[in-house]
PDB file of N, CA and C in Angstrom:
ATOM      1  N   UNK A   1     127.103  59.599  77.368  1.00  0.00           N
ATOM      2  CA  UNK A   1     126.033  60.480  77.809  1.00  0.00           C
ATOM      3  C   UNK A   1     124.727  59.717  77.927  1.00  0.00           C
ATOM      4  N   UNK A   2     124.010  60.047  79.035  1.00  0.00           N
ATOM      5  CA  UNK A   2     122.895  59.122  79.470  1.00  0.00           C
ATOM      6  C   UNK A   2     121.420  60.087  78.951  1.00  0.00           C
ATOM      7  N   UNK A   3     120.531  59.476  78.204  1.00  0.00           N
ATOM      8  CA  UNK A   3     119.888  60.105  77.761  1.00  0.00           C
ATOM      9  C   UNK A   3     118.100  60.066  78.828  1.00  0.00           C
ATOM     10  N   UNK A   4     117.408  61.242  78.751  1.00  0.00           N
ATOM     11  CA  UNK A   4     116.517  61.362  79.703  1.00  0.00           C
ATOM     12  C   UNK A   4     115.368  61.691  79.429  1.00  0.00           C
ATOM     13  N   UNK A   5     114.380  60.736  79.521  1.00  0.00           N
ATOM     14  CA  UNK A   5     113.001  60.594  79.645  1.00  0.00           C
ATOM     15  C   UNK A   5     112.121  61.729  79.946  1.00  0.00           C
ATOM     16  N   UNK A   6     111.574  62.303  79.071  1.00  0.00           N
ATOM     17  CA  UNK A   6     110.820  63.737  79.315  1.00  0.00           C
ATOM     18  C   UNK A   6     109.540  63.635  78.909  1.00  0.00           C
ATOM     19  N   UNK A   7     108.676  64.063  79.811  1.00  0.00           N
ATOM     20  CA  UNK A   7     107.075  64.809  78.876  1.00  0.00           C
ATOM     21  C   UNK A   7     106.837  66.034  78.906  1.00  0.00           C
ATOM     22  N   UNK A   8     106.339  66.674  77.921  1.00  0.00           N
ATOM     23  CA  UNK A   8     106.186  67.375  77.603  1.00  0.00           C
ATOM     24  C   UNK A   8     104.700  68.256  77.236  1.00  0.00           C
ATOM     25  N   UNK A   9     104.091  69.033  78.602  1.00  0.00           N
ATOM     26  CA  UNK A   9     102.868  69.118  78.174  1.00  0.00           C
ATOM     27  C   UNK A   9     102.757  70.945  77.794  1.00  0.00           C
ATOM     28  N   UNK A  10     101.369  71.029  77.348  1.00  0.00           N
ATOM     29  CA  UNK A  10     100.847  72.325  76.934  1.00  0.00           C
ATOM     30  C   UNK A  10      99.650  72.380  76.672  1.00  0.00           C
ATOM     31  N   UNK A  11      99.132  73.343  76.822  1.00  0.00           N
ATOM     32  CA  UNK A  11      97.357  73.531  76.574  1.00  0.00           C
ATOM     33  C   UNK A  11      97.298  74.879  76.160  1.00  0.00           C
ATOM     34  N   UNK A  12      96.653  74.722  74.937  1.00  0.00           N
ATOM     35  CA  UNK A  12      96.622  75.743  73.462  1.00  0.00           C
ATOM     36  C   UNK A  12      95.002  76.277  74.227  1.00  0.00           C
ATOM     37  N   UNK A  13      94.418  75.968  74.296  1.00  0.00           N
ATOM     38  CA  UNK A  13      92.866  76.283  75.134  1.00  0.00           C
ATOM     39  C   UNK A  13      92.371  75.446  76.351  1.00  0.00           C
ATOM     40  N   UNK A  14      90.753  76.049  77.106  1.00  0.00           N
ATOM     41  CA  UNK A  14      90.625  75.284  78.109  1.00  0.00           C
ATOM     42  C   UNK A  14      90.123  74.063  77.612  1.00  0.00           C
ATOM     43  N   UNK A  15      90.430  72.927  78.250  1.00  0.00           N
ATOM     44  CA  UNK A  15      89.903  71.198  78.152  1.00  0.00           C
ATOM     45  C   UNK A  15      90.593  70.738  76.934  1.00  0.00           C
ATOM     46  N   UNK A  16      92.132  71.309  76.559  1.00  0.00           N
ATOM     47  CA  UNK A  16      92.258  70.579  75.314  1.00  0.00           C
ATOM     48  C   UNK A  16      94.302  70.664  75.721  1.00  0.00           C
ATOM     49  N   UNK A  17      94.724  69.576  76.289  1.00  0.00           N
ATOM     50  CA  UNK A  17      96.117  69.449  76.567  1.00  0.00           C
ATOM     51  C   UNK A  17      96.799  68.292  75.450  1.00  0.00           C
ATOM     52  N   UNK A  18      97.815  69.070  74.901  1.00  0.00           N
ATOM     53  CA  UNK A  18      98.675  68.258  74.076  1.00  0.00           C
ATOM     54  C   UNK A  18     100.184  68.232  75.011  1.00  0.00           C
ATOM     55  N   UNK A  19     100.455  66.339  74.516  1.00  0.00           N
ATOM     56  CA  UNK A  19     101.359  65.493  75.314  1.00  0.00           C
ATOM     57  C   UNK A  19     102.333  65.300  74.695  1.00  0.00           C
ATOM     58  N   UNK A  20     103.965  65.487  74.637  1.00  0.00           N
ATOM     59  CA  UNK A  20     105.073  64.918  74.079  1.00  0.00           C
ATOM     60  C   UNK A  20     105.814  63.962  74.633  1.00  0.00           C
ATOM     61  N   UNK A  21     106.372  62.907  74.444  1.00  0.00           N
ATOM     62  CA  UNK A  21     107.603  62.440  74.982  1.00  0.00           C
ATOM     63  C   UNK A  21     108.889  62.249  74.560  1.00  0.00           C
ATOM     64  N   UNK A  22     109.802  62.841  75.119  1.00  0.00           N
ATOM     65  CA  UNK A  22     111.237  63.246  74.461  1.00  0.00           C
ATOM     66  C   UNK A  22     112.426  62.317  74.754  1.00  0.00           C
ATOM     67  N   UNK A  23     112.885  61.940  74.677  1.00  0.00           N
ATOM     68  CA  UNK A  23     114.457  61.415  74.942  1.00  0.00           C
ATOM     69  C   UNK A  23     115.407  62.367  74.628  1.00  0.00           C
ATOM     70  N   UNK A  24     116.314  63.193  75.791  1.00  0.00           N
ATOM     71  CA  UNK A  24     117.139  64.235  75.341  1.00  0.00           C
ATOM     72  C   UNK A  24     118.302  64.129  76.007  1.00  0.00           C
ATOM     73  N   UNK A  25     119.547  64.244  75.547  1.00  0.00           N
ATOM     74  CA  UNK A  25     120.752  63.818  75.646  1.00  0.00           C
ATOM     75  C   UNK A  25     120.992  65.189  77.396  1.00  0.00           C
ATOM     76  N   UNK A  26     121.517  63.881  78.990  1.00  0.00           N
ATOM     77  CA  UNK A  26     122.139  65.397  79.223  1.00  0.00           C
ATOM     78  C   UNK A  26     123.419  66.082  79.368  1.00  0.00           C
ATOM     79  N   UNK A  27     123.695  67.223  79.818  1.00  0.00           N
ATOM     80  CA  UNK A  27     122.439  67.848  80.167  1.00  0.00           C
ATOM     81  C   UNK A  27     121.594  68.743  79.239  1.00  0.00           C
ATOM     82  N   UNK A  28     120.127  68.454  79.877  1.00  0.00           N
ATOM     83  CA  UNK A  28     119.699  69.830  78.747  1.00  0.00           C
ATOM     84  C   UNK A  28     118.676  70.757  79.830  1.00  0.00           C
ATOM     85  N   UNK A  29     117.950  72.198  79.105  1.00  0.00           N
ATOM     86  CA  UNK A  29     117.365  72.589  79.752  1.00  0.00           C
ATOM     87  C   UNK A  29     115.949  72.459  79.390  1.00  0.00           C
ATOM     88  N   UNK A  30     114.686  73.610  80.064  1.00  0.00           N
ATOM     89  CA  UNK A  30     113.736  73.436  79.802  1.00  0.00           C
ATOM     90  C   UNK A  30     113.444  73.991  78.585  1.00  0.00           C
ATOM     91  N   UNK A  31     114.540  75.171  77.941  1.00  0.00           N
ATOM     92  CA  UNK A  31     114.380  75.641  76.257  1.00  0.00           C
ATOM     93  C   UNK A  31     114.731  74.528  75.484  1.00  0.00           C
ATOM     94  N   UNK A  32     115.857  73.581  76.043  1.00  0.00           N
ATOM     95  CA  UNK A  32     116.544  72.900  74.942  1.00  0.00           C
ATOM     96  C   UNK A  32     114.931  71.789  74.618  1.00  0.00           C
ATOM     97  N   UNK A  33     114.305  71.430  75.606  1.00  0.00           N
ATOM     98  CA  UNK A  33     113.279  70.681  75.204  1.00  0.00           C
ATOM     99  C   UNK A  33     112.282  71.495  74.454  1.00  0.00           C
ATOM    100  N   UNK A  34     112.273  72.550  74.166  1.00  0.00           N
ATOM    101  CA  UNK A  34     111.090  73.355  73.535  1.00  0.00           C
ATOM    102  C   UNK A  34     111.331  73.343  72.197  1.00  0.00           C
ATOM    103  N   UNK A  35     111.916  74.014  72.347  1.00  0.00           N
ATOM    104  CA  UNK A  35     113.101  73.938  71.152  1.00  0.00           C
ATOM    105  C   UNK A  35     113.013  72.600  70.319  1.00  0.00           C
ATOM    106  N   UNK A  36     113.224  71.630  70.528  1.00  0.00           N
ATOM    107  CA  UNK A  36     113.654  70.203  69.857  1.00  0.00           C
ATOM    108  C   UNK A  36     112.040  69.834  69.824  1.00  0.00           C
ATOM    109  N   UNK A  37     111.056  70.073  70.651  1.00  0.00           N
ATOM    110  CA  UNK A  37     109.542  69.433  70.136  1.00  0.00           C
ATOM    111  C   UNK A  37     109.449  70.509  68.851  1.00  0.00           C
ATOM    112  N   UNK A  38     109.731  71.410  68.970  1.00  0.00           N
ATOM    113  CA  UNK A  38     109.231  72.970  67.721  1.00  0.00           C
ATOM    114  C   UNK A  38     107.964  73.683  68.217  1.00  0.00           C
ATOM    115  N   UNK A  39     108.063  73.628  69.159  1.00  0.00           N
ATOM    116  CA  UNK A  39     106.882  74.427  69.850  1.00  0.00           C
ATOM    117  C   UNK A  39     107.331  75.591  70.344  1.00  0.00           C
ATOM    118  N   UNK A  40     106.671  76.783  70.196  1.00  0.00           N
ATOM    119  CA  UNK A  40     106.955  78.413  70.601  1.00  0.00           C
ATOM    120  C   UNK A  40     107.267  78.156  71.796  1.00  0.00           C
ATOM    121  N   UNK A  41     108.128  79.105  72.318  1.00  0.00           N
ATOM    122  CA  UNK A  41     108.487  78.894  73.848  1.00  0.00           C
ATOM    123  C   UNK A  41     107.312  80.065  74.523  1.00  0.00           C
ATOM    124  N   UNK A  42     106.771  79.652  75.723  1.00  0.00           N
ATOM    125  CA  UNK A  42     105.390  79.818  76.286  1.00  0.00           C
ATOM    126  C   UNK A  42     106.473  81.032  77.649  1.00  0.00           C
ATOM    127  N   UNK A  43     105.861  82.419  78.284  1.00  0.00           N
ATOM    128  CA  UNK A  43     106.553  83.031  79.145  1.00  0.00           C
ATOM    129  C   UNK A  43     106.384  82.490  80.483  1.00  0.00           C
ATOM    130  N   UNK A  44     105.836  81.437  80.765  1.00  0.00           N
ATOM    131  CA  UNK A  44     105.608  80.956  81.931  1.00  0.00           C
ATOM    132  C   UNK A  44     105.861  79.561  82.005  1.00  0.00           C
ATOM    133  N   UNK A  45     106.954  78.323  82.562  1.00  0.00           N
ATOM    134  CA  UNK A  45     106.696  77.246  82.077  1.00  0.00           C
ATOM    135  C   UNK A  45     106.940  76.736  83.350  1.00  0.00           C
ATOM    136  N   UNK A  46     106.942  75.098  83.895  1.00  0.00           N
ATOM    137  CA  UNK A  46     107.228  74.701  85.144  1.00  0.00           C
ATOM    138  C   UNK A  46     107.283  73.306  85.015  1.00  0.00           C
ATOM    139  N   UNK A  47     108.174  72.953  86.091  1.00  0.00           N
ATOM    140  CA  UNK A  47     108.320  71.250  85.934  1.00  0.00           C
ATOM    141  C   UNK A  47     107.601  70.939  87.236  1.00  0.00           C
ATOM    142  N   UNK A  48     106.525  69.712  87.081  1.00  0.00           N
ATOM    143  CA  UNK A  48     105.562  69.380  87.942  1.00  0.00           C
ATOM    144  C   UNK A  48     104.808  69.844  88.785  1.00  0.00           C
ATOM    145  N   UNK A  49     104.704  71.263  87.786  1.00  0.00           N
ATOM    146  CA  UNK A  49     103.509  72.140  88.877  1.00  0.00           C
ATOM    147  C   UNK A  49     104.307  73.260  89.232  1.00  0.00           C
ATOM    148  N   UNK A  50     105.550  73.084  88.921  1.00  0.00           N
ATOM    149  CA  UNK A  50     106.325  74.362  90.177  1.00  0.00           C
ATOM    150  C   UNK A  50     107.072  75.014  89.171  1.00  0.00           C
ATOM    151  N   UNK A  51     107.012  76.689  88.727  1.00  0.00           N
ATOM    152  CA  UNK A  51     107.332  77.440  87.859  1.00  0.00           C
ATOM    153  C   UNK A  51     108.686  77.388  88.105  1.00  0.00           C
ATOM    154  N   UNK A  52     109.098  77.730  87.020  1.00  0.00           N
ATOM    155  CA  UNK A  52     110.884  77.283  87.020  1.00  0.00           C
ATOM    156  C   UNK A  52     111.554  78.299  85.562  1.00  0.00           C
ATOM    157  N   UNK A  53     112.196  78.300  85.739  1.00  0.00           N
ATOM    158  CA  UNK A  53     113.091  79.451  84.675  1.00  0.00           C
ATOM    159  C   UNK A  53     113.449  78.452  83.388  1.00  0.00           C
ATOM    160  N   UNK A  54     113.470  79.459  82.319  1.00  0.00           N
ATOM    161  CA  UNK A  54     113.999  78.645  80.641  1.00  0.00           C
ATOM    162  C   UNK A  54     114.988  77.544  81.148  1.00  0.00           C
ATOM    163  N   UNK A  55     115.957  78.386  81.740  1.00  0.00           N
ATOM    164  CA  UNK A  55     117.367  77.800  81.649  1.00  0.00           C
ATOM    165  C   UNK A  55     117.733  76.651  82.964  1.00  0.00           C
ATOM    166  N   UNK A  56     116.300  75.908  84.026  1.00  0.00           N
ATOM    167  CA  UNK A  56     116.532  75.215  84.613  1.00  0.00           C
ATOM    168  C   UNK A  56     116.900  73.315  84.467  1.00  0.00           C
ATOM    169  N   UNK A  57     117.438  73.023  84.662  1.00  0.00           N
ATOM    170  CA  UNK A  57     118.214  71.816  84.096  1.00  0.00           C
ATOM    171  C   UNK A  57     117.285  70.726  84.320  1.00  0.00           C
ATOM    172  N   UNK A  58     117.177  70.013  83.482  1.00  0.00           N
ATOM    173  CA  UNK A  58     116.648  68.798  83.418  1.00  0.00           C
ATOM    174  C   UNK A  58     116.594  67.257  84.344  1.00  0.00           C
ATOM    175  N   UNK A  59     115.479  66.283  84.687  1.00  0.00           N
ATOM    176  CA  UNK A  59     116.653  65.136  84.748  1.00  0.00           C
ATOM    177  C   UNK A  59     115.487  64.091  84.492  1.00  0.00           C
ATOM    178  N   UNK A  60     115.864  63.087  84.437  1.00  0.00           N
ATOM    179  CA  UNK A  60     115.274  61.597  84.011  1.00  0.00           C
ATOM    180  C   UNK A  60     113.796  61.409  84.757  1.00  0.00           C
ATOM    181  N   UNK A  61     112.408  62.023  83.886  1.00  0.00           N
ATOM    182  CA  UNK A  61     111.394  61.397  84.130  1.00  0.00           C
ATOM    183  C   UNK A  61     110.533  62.848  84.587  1.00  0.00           C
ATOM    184  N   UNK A  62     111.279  64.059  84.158  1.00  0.00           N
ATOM    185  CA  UNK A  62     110.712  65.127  84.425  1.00  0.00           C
ATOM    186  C   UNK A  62     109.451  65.741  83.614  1.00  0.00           C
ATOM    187  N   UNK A  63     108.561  65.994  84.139  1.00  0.00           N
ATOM    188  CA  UNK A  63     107.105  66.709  82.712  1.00  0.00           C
ATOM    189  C   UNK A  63     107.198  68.203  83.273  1.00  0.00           C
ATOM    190  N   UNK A  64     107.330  68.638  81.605  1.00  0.00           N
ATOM    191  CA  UNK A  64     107.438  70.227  81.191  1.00  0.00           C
ATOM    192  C   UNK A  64     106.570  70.721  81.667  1.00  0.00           C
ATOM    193  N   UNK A  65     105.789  71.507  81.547  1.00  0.00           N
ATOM    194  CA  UNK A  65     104.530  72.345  81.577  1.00  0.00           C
ATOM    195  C   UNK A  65     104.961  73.772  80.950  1.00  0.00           C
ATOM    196  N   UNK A  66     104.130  73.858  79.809  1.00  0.00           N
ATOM    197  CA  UNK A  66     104.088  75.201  79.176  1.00  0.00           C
ATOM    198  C   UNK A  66     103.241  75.830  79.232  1.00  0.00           C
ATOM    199  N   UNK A  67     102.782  76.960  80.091  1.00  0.00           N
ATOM    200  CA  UNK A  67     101.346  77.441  80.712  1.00  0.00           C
ATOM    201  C   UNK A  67     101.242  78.862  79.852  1.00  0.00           C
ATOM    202  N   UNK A  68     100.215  78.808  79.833  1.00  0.00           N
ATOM    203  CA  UNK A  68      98.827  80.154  78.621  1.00  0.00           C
ATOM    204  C   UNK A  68      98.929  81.341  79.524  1.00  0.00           C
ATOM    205  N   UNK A  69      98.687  82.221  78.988  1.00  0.00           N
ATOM    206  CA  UNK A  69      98.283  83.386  80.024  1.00  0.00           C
ATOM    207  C   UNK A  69      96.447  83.389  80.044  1.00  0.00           C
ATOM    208  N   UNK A  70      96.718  84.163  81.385  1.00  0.00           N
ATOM    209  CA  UNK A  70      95.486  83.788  82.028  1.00  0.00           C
ATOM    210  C   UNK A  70      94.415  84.601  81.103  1.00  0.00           C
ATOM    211  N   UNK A  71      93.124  84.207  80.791  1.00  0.00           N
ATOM    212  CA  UNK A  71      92.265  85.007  80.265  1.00  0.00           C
ATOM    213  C   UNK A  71      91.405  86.218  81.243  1.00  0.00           C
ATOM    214  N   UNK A  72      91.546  85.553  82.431  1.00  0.00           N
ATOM    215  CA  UNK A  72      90.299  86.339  83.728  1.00  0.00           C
ATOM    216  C   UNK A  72      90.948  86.220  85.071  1.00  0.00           C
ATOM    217  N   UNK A  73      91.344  87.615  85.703  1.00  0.00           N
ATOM    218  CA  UNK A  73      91.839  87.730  86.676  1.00  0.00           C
ATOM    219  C   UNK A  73      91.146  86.821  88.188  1.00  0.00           C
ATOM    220  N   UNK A  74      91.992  85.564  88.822  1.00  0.00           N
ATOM    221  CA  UNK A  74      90.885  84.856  89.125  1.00  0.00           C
ATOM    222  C   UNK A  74      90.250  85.582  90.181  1.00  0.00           C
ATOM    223  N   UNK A  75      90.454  86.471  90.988  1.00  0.00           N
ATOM    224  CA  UNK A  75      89.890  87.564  91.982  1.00  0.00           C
ATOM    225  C   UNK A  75      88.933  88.076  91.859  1.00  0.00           C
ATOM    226  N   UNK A  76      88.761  88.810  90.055  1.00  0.00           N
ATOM    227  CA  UNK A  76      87.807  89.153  89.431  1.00  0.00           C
ATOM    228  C   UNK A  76      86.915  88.209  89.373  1.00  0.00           C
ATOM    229  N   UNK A  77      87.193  86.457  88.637  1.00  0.00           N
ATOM    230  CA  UNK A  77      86.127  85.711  88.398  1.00  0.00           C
ATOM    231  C   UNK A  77      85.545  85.667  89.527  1.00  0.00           C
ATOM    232  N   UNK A  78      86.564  85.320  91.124  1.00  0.00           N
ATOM    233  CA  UNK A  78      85.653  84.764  92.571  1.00  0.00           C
ATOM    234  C   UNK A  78      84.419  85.645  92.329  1.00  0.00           C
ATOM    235  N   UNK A  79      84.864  86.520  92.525  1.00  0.00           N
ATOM    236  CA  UNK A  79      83.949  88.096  93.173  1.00  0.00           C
ATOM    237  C   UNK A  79      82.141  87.879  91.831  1.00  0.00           C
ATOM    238  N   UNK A  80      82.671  87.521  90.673  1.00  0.00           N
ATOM    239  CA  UNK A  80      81.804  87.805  89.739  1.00  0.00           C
ATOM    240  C   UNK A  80      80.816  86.136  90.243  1.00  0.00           C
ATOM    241  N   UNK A  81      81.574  85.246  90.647  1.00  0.00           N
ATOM    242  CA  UNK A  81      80.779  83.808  90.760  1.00  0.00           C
ATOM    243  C   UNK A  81      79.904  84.468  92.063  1.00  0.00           C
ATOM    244  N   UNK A  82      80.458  85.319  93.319  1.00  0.00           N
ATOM    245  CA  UNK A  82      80.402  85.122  94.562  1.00  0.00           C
ATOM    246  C   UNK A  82      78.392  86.161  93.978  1.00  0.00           C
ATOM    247  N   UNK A  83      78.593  86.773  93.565  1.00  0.00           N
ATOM    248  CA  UNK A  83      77.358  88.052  93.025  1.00  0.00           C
ATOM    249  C   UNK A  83      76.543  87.008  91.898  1.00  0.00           C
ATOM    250  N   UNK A  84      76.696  86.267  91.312  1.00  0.00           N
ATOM    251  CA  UNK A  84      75.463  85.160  90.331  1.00  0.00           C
ATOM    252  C   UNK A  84      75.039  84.422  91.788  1.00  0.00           C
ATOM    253  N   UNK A  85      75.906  83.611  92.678  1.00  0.00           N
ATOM    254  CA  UNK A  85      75.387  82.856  93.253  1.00  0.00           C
ATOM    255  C   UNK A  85      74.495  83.415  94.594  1.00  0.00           C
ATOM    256  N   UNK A  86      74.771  84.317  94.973  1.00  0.00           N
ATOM    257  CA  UNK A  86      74.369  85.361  96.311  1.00  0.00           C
ATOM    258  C   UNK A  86      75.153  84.685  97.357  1.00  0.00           C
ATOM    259  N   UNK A  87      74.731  86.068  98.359  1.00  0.00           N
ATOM    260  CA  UNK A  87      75.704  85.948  99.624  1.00  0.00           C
ATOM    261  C   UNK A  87      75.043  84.635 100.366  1.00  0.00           C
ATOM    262  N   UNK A  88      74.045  84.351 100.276  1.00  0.00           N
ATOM    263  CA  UNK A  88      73.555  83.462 101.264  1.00  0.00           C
ATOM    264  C   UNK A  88      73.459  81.497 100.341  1.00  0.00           C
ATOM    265  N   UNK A  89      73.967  81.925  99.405  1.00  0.00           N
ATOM    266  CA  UNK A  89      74.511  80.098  98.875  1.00  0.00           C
ATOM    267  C   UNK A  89      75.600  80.198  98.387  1.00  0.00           C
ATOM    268  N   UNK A  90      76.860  80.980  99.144  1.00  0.00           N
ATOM    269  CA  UNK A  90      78.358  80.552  98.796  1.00  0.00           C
ATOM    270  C   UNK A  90      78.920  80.827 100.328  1.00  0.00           C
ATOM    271  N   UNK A  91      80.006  79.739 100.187  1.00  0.00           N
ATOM    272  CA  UNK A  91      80.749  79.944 101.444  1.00  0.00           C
ATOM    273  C   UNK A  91      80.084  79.305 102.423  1.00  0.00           C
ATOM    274  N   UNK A  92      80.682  80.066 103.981  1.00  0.00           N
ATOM    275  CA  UNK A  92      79.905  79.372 105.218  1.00  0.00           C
ATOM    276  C   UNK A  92      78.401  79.183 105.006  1.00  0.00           C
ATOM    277  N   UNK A  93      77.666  79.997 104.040  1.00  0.00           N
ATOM    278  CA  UNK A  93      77.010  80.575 104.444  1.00  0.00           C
ATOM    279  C   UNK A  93      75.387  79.478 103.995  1.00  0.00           C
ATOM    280  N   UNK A  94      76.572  78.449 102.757  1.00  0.00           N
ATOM    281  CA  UNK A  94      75.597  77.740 101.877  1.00  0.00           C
ATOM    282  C   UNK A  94      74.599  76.931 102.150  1.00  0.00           C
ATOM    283  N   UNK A  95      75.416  76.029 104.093  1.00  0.00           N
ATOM    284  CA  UNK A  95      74.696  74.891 104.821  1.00  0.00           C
ATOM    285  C   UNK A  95      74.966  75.442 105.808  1.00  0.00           C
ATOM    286  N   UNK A  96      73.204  75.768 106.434  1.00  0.00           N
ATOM    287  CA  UNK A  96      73.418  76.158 107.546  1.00  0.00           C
ATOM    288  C   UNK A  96      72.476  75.659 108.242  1.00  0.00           C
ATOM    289  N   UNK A  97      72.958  74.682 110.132  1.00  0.00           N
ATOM    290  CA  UNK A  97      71.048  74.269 111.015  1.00  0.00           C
ATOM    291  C   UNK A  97      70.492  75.187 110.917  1.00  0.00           C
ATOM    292  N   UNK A  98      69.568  74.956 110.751  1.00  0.00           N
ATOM    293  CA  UNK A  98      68.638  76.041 111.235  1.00  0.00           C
ATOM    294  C   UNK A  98      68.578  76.602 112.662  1.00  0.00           C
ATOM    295  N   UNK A  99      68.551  78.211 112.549  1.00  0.00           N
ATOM    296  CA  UNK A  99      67.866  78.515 114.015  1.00  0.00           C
ATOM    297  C   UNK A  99      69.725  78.438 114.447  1.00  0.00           C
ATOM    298  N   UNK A 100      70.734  78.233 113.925  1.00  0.00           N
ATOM    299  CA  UNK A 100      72.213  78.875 113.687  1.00  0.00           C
ATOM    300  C   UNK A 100      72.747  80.214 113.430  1.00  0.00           C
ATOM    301  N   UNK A 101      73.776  80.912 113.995  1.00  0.00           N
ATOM    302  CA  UNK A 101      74.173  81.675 113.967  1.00  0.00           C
ATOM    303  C   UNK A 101      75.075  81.829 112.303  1.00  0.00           C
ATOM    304  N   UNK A 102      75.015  83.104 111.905  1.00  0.00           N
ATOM    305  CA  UNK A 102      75.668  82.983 110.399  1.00  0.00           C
ATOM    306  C   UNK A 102      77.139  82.254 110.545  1.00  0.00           C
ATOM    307  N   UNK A 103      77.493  81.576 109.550  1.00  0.00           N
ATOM    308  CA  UNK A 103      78.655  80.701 109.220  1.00  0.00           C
ATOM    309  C   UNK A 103      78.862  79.836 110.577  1.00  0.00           C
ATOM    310  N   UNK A 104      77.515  79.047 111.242  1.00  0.00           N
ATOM    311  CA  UNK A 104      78.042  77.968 111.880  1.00  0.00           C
ATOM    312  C   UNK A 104      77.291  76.630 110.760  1.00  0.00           C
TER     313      UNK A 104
END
């Protein structure tokens, strides 16, 4: 059995990511690696960005990702940034020639 090179990331809060690296016999999955660091299994996890199920299989040189639930709906945050900054310094709207039509 050929054993396979894993990292293993997670972020407990914002700006603060903790890193594992595993050697795990295969095949294994993305629980069997959770599992074996001792870390709670997280309801959302993904290998290189791309969400993927507990039970998706592993292979040589793959990084985990165990993702948080979100604190702020980001729709909600746009809308709340778009009203601090005003309509006329976000978007098209921020650089504009002068003596231009809106959002050129």
């Amino acid at each position: 059995m050929a054993d396979a090179q894993i990292l293993l990331w997670r972020s407990l809060q914002a700006g603060q990511v903790e890193e594992l690296a595993l050697a795990l016999p295969l095949p294994a999955t993305v629980a069997d690696a959770v599992r074996i660091a001792g870390w709670p299994a997280a309801e959302v996890c993904g290998i290189w960005g791309r969400v993927c199920a507990a039970n998706t299989l592993l292979h040589d040189g793959d990084r985990v990702e165990l993702y948080r639930p979100l604190t702020v709906d980001p729709k909600v945050a746009r809308r709340e940034r778009f009203i601090q900054q005003g309509a006329r310094g976000a978007g098209l709207f921020a650089a504009r020639r002068p003596h231009s039509k809106a959002g050129y």
